[in-house]
Protein backbone atom coordinates (compact mmCIF):
# COMPACT_ATOMS: atom_id res chain seq x y z
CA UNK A 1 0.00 0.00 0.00
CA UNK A 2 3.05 2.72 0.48
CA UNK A 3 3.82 2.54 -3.42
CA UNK A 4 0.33 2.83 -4.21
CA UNK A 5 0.05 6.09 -1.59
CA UNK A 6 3.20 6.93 -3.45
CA UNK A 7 1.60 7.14 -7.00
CA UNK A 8 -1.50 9.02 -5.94
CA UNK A 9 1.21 11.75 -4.55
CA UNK A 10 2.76 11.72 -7.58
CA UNK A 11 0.30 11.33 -10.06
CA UNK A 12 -2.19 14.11 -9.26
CA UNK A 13 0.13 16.93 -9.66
CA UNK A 14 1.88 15.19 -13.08
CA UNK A 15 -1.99 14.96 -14.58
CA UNK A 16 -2.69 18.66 -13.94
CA UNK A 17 0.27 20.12 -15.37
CA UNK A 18 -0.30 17.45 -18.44
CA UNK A 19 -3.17 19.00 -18.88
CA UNK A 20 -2.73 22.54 -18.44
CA UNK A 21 0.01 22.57 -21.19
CA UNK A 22 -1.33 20.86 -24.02
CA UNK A 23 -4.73 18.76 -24.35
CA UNK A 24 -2.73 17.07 -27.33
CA UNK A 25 -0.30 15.64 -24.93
CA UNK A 26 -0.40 11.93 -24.32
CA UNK A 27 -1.16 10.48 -21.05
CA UNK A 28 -1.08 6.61 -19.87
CA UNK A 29 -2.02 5.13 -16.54
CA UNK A 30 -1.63 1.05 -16.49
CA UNK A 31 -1.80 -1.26 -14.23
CA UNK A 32 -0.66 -5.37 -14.63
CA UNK A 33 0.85 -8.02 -12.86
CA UNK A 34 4.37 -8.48 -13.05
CA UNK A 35 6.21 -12.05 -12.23
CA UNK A 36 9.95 -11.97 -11.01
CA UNK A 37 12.34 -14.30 -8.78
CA UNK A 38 15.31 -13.38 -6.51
CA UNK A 39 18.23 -14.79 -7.16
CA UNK A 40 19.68 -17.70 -6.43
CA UNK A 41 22.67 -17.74 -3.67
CA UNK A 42 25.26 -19.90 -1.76
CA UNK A 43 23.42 -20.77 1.72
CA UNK A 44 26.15 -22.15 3.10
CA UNK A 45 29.90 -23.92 2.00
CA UNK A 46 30.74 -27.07 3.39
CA UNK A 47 33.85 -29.42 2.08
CA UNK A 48 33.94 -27.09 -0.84
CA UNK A 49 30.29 -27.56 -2.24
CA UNK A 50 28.44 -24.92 -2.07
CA UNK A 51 24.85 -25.14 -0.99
CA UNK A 52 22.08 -22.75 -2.82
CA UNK A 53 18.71 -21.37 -1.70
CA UNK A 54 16.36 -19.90 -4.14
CA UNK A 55 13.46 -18.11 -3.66
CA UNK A 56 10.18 -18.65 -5.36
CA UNK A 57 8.41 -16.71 -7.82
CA UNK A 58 6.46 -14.00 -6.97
CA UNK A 59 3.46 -12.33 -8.99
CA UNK A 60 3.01 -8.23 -8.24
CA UNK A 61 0.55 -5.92 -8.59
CA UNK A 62 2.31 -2.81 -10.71
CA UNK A 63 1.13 0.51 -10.94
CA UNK A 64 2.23 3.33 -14.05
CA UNK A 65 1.82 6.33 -15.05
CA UNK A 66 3.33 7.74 -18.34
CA UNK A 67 3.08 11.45 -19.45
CA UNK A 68 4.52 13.35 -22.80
CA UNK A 69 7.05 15.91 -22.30
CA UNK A 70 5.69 19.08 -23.58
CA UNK A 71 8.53 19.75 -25.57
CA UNK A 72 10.12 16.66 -27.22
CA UNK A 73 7.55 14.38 -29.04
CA UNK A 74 7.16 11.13 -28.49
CA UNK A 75 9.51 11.41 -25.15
CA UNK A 76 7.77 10.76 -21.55
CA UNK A 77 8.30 11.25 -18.05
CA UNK A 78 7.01 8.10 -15.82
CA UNK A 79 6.15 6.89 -12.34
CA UNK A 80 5.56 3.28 -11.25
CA UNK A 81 5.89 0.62 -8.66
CA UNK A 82 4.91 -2.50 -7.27
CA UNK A 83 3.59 -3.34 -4.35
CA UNK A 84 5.33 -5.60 -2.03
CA UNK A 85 4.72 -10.09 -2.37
CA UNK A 86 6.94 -12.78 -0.71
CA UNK A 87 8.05 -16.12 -1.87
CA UNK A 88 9.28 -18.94 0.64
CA UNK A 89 13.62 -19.74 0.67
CA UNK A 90 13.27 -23.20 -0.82
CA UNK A 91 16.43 -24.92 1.24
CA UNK A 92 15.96 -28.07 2.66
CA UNK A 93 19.33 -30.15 3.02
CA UNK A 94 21.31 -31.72 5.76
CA UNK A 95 24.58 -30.57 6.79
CA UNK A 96 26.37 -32.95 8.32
CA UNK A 97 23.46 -34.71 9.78
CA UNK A 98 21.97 -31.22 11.61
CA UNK A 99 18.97 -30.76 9.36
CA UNK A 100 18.44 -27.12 8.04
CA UNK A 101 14.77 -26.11 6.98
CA UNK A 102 13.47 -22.93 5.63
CA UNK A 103 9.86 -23.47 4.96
CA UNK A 104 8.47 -21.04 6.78
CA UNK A 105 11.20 -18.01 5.49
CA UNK A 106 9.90 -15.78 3.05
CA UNK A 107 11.91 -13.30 0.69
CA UNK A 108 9.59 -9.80 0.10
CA UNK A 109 10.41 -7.56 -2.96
CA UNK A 110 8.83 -4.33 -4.34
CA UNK A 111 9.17 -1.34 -5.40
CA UNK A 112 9.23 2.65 -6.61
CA UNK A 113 10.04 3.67 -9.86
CA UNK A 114 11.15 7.00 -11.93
CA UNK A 115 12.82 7.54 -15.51
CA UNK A 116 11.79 8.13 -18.95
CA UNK A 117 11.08 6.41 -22.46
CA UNK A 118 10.48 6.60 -25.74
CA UNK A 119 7.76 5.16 -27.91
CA UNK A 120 7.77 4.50 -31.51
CA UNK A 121 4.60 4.66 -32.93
CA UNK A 122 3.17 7.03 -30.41
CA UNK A 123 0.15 7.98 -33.08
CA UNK A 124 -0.78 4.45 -33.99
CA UNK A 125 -2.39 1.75 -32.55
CA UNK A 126 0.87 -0.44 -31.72
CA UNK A 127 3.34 1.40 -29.58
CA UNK A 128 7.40 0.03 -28.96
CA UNK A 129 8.22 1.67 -25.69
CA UNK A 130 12.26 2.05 -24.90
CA UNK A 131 12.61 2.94 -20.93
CA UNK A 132 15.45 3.96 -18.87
CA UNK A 133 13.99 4.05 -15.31
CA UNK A 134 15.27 4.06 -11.78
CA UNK A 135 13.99 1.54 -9.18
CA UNK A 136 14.17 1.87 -5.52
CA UNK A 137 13.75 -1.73 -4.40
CA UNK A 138 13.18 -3.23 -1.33
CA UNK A 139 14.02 -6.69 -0.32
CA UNK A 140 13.58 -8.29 3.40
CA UNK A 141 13.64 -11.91 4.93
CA UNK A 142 11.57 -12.65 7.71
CA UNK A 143 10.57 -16.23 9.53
CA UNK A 144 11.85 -18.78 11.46
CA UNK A 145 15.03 -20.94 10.90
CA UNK A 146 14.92 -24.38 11.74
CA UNK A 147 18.17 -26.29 12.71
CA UNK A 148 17.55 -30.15 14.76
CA UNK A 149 15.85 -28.69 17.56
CA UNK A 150 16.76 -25.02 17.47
CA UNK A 151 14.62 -22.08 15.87
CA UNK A 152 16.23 -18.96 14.81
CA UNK A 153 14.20 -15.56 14.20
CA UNK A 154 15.49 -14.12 11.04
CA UNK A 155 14.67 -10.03 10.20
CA UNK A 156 16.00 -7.91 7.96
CA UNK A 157 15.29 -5.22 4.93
CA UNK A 158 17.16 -3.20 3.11
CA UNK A 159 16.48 -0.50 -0.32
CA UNK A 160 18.30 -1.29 -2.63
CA UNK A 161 18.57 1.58 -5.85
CA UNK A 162 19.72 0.67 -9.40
CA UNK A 163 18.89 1.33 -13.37
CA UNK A 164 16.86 -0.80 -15.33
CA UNK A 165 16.24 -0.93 -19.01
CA UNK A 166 12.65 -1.81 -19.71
CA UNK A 167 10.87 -2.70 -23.25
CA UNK A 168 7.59 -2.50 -23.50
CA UNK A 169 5.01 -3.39 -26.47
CA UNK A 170 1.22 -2.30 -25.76
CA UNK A 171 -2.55 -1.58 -27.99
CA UNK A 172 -4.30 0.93 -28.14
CA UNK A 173 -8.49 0.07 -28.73
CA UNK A 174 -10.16 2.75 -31.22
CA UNK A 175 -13.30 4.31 -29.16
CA UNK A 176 -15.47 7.68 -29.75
CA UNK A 177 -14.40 8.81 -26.30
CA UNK A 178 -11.15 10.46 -25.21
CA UNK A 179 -10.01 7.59 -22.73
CA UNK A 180 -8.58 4.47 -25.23
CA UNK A 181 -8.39 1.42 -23.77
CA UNK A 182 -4.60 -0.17 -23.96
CA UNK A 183 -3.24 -3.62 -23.35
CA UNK A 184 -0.12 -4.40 -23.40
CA UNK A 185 3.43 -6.62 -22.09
CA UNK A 186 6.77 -5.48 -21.15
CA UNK A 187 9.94 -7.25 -19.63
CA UNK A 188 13.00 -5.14 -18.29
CA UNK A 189 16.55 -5.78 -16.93
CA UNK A 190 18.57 -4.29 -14.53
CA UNK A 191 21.79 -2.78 -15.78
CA UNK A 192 23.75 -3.14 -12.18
CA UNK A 193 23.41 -6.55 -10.15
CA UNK A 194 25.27 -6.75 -6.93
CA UNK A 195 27.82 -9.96 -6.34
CA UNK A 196 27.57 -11.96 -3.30
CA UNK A 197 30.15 -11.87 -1.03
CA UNK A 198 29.17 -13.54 2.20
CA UNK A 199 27.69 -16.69 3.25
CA UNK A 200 24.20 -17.09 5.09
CA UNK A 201 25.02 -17.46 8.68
CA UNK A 202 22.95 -20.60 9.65
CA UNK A 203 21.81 -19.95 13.57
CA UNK A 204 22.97 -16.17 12.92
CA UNK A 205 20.64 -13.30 13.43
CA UNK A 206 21.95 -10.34 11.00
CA UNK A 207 21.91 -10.94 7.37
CA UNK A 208 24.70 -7.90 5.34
CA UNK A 209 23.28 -5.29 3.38
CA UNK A 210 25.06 -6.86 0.45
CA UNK A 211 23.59 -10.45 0.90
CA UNK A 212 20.17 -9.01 0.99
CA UNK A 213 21.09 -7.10 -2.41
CA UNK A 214 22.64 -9.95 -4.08
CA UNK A 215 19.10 -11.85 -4.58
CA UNK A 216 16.74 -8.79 -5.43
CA UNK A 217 15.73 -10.13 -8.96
CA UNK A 218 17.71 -10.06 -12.58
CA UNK A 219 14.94 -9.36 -14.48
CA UNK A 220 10.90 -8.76 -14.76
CA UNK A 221 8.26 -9.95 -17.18
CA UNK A 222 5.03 -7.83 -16.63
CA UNK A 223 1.09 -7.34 -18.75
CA UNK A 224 -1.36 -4.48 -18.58
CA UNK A 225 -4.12 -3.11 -18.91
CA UNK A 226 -4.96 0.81 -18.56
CA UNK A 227 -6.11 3.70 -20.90
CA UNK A 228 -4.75 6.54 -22.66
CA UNK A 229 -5.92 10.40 -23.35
């Protein structure tokens, strides 16, 4: 709910000054669901073999709005984000016969993003989007870790910012009124990804900054809906 509080802070003052500068100016509001996964990482090393977790996938809710600068056609301004969804740490070995379970750990990831494209065919009914955007992600790892006997809380967050490069491929429906119905699909890719460096402490409590950023997701697959004016 804080990126969709977000948007409607954003999005009110963007759709006035839209309008006050040119009713000729294109405006898009979408929203879709968006599938990603975090990363794979190393859980643990043992006897040089190195032990992975992976989170699941996870399905978002996505929110944006596009707007066309008043000056440079066919070149937009945009908001977005995605609220937050969790997947459960699918890790379930044993390490020298002390069993290590992770069922009940979930990995949360969303979102707030800013940046600008560029659609090709901005007049017709099939639009090519080209996006350069910022997104301000947030990743945490909450639950219980299981080892034998012993349960350890795990708790931690952190925002993580990089650039993404995001393609997008939409329709717009021909109707009498000024609001068009669109539809369309996107994927994007982050330009930065952050290397693990550390190992999950198994029994630990704190999890680095730079673990947590390590897993946020190498990619996103996403389809709309929304309309135009």
């Amino acid at each position: 709910m804080k990126i969709i509080n977000m948007l409607a802070v954003l999005v009110a003052p963007a759709s006035m000054l839209a309008q006050g500068t040119a009713s000729s100016l294109d405006l898009r509001f979408q929203i879709g669901v968006e599938l990603t996964r975090p990363c794979q990482s190393v859980f643990y090393r043992i006897d040089n073999h190195n032990l992975k977790a992976q989170p699941g996938y996870q399905y978002g809710l996505q929110a944006r709005m596009l707007g066309e600068l008043p000056i440079l056609d066919n070149f937009y301004y945009q908001f977005g984000g995605r609220v937050e969804t969790a997947s459960r740490l699918d890790y379930n070995p044993t390490i020298n016969a002390v069993q290590i379970n992770t069922r009940d750990v979930q990995v949360a990831y969303s979102y707030f993003s800013f940046g600008g494209g560029y659609l090709v065919g901005r007049s017709d009914a099939t639009s090519l989007g080209l996006h350069l955007e910022g997104r301000l992600e947030a990743i945490s790892i909450s639950g219980p870790l299981y080892a034998d006997y012993d349960q350890t809380n795990i708790d931690n967050s952190t925002s993580y910012m990089r650039p993404w490069f995001r393609v997008s491929l939409d329709y717009t429906f021909d109707t009498q009124g000024r609001a068009r119905p669109i539809i369309g699909v996107e994927g994007a890719y982050p330009l930065t990804n952050r290397e693990q460096r550390h190992y999950w402490s198994i029994g630990g409590e704190a999890q680095e900054k730079r673990l947590l950023e390590s897993i946020a997701p190498q990619g996103s697959v996403a389809a709309y809906i929304g309309f135009r004016l």
